[in-house]
Protein backbone atom coordinates (compact mmCIF):
# COMPACT_ATOMS: atom_id res chain seq x y z
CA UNK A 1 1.80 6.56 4.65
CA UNK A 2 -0.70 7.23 1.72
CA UNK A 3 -0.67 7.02 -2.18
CA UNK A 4 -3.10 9.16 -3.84
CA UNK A 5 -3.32 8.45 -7.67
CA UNK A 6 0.00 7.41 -8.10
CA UNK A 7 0.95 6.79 -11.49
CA UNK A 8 4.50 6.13 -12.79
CA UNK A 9 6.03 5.41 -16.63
CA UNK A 10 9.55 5.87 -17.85
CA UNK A 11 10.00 8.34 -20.83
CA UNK A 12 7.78 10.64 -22.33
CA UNK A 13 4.78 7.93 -23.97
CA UNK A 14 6.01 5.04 -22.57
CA UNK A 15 3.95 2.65 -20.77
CA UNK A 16 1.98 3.07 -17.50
CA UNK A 17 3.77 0.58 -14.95
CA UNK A 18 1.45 1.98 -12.15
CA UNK A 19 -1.82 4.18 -13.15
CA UNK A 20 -4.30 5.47 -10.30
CA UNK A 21 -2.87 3.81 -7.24
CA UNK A 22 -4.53 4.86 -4.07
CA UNK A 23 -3.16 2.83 -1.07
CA UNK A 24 -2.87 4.16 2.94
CA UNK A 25 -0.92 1.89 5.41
CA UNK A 26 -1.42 3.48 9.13
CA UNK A 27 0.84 2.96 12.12
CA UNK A 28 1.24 -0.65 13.27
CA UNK A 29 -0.30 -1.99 10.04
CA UNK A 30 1.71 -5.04 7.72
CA UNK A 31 0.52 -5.19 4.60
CA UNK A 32 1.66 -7.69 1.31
CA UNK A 33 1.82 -6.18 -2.39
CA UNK A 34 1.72 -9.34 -4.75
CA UNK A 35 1.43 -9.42 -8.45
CA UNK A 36 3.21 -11.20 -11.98
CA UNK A 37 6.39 -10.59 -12.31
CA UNK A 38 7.13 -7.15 -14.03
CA UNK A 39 3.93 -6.06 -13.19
CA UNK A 40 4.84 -2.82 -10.46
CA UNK A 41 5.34 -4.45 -7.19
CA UNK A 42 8.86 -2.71 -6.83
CA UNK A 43 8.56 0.05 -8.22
CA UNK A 44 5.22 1.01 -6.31
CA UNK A 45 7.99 0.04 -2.88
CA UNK A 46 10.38 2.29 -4.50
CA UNK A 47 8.35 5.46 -4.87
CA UNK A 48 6.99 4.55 -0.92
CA UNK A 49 10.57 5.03 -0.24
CA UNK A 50 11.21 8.27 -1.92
CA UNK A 51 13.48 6.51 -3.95
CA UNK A 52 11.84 7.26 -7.58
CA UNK A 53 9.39 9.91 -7.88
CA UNK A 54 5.81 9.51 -9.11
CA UNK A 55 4.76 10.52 -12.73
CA UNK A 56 1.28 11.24 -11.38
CA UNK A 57 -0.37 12.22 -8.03
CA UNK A 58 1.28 12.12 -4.58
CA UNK A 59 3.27 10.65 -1.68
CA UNK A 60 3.25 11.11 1.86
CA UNK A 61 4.99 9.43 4.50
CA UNK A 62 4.69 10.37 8.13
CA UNK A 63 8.31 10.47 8.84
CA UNK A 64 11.59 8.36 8.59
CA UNK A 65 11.63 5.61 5.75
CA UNK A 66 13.90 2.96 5.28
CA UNK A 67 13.94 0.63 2.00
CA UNK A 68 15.47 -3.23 1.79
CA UNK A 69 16.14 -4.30 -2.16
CA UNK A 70 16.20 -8.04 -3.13
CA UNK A 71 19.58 -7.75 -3.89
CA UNK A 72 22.46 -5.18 -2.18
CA UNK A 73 25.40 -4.23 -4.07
CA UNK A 74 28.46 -5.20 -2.04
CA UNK A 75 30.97 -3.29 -4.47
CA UNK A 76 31.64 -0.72 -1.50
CA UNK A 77 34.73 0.43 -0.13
CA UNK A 78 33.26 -0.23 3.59
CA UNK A 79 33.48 -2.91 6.10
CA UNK A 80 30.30 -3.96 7.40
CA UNK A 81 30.04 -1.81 10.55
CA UNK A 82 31.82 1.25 8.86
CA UNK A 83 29.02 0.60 6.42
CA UNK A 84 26.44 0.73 8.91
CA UNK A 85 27.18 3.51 11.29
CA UNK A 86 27.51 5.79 8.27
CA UNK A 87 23.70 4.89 7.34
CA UNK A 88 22.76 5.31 11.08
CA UNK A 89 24.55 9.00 10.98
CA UNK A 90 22.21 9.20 7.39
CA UNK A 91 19.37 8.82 9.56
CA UNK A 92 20.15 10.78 12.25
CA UNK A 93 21.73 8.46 15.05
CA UNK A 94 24.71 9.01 16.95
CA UNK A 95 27.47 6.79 16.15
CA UNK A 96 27.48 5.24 19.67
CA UNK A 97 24.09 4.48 18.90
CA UNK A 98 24.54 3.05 15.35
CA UNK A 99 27.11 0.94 16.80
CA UNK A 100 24.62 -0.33 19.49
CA UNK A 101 21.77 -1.22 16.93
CA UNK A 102 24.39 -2.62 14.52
CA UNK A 103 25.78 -4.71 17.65
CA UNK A 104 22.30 -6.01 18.13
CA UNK A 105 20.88 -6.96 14.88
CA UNK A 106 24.19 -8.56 13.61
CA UNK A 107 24.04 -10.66 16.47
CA UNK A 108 20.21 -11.96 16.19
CA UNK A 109 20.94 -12.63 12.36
CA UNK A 110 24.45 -14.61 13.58
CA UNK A 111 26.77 -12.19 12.03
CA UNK A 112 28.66 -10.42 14.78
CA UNK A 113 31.83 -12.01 13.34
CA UNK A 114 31.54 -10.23 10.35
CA UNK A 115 31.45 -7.00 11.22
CA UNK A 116 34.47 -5.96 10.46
CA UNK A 117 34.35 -7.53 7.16
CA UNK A 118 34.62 -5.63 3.77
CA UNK A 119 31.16 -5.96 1.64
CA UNK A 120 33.31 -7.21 -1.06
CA UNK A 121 34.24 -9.95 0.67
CA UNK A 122 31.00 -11.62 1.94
CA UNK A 123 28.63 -14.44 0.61
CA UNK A 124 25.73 -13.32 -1.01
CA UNK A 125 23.51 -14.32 2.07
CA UNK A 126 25.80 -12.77 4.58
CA UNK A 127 25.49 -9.27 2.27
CA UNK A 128 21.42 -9.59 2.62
CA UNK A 129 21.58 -8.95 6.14
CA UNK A 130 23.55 -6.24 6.49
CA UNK A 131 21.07 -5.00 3.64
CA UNK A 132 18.60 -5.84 6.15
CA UNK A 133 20.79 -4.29 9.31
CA UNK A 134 21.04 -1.07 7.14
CA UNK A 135 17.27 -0.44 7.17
CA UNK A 136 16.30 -2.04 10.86
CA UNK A 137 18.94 0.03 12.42
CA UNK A 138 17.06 3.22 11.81
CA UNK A 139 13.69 1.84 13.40
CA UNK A 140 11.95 3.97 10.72
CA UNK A 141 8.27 4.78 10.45
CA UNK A 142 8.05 3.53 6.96
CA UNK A 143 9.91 0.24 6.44
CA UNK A 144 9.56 -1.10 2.85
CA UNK A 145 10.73 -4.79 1.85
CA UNK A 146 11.14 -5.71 -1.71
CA UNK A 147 12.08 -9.18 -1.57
CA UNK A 148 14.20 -8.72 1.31
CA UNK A 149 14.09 -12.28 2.14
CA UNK A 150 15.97 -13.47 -1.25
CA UNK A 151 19.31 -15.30 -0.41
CA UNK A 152 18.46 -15.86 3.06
CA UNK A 153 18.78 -18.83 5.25
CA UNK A 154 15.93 -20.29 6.92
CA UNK A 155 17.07 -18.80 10.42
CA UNK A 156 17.85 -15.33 8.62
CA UNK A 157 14.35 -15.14 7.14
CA UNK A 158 12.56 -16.41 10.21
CA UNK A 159 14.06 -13.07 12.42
CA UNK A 160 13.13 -10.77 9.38
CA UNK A 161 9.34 -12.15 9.89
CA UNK A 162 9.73 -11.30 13.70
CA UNK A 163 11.44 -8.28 12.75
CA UNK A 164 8.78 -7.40 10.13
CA UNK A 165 5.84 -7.85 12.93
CA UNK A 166 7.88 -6.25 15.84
CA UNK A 167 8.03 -3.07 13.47
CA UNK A 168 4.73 -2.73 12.54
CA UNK A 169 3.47 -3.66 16.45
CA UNK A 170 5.75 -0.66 17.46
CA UNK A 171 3.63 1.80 15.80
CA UNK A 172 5.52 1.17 11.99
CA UNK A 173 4.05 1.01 8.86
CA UNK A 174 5.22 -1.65 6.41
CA UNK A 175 5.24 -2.84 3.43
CA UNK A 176 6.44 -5.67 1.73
CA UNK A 177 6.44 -8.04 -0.94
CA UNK A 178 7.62 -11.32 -1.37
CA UNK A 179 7.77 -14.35 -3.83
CA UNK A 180 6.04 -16.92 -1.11
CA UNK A 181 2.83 -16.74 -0.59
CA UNK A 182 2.35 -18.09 3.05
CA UNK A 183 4.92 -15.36 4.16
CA UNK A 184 3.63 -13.34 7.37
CA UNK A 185 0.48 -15.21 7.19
CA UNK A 186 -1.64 -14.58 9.75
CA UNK A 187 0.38 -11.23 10.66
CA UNK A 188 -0.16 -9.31 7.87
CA UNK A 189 -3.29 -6.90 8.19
CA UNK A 190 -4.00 -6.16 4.48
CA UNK A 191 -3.06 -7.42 1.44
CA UNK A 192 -2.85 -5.55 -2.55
CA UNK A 193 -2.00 -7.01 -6.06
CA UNK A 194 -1.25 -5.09 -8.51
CA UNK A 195 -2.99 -5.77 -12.10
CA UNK A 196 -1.58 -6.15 -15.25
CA UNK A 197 -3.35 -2.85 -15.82
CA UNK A 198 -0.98 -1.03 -12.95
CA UNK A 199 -4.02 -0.48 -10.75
CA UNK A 200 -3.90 -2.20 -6.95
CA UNK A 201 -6.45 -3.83 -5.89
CA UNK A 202 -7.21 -5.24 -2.49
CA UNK A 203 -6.91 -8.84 -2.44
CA UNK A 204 -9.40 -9.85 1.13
CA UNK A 205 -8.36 -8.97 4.68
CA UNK A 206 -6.27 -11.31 6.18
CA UNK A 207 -7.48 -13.57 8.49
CA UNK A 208 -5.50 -14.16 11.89
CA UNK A 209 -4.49 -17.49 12.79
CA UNK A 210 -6.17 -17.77 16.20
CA UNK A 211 -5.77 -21.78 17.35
CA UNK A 212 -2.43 -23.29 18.39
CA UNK A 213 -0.77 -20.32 19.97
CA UNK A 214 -1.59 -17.45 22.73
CA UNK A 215 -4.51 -15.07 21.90
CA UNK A 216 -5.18 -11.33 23.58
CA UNK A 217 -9.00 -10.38 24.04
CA UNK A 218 -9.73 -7.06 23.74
CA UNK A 219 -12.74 -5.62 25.04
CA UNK A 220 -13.38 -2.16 23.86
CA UNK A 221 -16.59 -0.03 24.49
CA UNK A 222 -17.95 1.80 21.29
CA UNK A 223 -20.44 4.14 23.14
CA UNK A 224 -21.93 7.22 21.32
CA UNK A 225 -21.82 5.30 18.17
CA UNK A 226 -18.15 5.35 18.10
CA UNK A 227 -17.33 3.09 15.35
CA UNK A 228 -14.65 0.45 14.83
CA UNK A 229 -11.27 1.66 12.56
CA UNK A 230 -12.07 0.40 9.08
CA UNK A 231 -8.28 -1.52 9.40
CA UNK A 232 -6.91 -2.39 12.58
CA UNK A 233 -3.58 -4.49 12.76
CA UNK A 234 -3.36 -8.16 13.08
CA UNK A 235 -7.10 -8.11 11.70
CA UNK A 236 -8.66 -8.98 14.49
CA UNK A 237 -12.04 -11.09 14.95
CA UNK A 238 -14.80 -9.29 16.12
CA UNK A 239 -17.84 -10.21 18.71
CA UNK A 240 -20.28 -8.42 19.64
CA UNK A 241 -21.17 -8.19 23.63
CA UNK A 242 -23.58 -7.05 25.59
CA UNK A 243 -24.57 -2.76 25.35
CA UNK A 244 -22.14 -1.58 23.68
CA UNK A 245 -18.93 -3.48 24.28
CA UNK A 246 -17.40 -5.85 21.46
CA UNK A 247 -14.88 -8.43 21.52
CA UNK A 248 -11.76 -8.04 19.66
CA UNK A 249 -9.25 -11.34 19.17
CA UNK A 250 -5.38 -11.36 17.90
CA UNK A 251 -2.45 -13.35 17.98
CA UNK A 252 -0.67 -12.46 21.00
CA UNK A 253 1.86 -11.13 18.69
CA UNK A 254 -0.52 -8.26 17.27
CA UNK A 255 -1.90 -7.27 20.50
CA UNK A 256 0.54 -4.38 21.06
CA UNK A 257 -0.02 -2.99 17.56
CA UNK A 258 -4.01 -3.13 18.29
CA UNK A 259 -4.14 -1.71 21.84
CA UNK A 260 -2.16 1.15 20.11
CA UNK A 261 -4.43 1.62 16.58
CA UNK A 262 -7.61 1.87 19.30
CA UNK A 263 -6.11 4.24 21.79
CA UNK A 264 -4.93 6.23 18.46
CA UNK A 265 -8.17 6.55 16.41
CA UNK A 266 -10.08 9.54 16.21
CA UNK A 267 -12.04 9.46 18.58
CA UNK A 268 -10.05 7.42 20.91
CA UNK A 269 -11.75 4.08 22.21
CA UNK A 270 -11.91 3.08 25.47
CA UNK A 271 -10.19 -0.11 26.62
CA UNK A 272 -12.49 -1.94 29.35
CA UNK A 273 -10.46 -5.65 29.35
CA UNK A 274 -7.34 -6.76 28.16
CA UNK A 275 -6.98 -10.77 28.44
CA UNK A 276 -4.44 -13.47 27.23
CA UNK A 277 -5.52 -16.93 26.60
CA UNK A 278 -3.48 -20.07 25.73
CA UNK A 279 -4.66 -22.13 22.78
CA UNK A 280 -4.39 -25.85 21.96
């Protein structure tokens, strides 16, 4: 997905809530857009989405997109799986298929009972996941958050995290933003704020958590002068090795989304170890 000089104000003179916004998020890459309150972060998720249109320079996505608000509007004369095979069938899924998603992700967010629930009638929380549900389902290439973990119980926003990563590791791109600033630590592998000017500005790469859990080594051989992606997911840690081999260490949980950002830059790199160590 890229931004190139995005810009975006409502009416004719009004003021700039986003002005010369350049961002690209590549497959398999989580990245965090923080900022004051009122100062873009939404709206900037919105126009990734296709939901708004820019006032100023362009959008692409690479395919599918699929958008989570912070807060769903349950006045809708569904039931919780009518409501969500009918956005699978938006998307392009079969409704056996829809079904089997929905089936799935209600379950791992402990909703399954609900599914044949109106919207009207459930809690607040209970109507953020199937906001959630809605979007997962379609397993899109673009998968936007805006304060999707609002209303949420612990358990809830602990499987969106998971969910978040598992996304991005299977070749996604996402976005999100969120009002706690320790989500995704460690996971994300770029992060943007947006100024009180409406320009974003990169914020440091994030730095993987790499003691206390399982690692993946990654030994990769940049012959020919091949260099290293400018962002790869999970941010790995770099070492240099001997000729012309370096040393790349994730999170076990990132090492699917780098093995597939190396074998998918141009040039491709070639993959001479793959290792999992356990830490602590």
């Amino acid at each position: 997905m890229e931004l190139t000089a995005v810009g975006k104000r409502y009416g004719r003179g009004g003021r700039w809530v986003l002005r010369d916004v350049g961002l690209v998020v590549g497959p398999g890459e989580l990245v965090r857009i923080s900022g004051a309150n009122g100062s873009g972060k939404s709206t900037l998720l919105r126009l990734a989405a296709g939901i708004e249109r820019p006032s100023t320079g362009r959008v692409v996505r690479p395919g599918s997109a699929a958008y989570v608000p912070e807060r769903f509007p349950p006045a809708l004369p569904f039931d919780a799986a009518s409501y969500l095979v009918r956005v699978g069938r938006v998307h392009g899924l079969s409704a056996g298929e829809a079904r089997r998603r929905l089936g799935q992700w209600l379950d791992r967010f402990g909703i399954a009972d609900r599914a044949g629930t109106p919207l009207s009638r459930l809690s607040k929380g209970t109507c953020q996941k199937v906001a959630v549900v809605q979007a997962l389902i379609a397993e899109p290439r673009v998968l936007l958050l805006d304060e999707a973990w609002t209303g949420l119980d612990p358990r809830a926003r602990a499987v969106l995290d998971d969910a978040a990563a598992e996304r991005a590791a299977a070749g996604g791109a996402v976005l999100f933003v969120d009002h706690d600033p320790a989500r995704l630590a460690g996971r994300t592998s770029a992060a943007y704020r947006v100024g009180a000017d409406g320009g974003l500005r990169p914020v440091g790469e994030a730095v993987p958590v790499l003691d206390g859990g399982p690692v993946v080594e990654v030994e990769v051989d940049l012959a020919d002068g091949a260099p290293l992606p400018r962002r790869l997911p999970g941010g790995p840690v770099v070492t240099a090795l001997d000729g012309t081999a370096v040393r790349l260490e994730v999170p076990a949980g990132h090492s699917d989304a780098l093995l597939r950002g190396l074998l998918l830059s141009r040039p491709a790199l070639r993959v001479l170890a793959v290792r999992r160590r356990e830490e602590g």
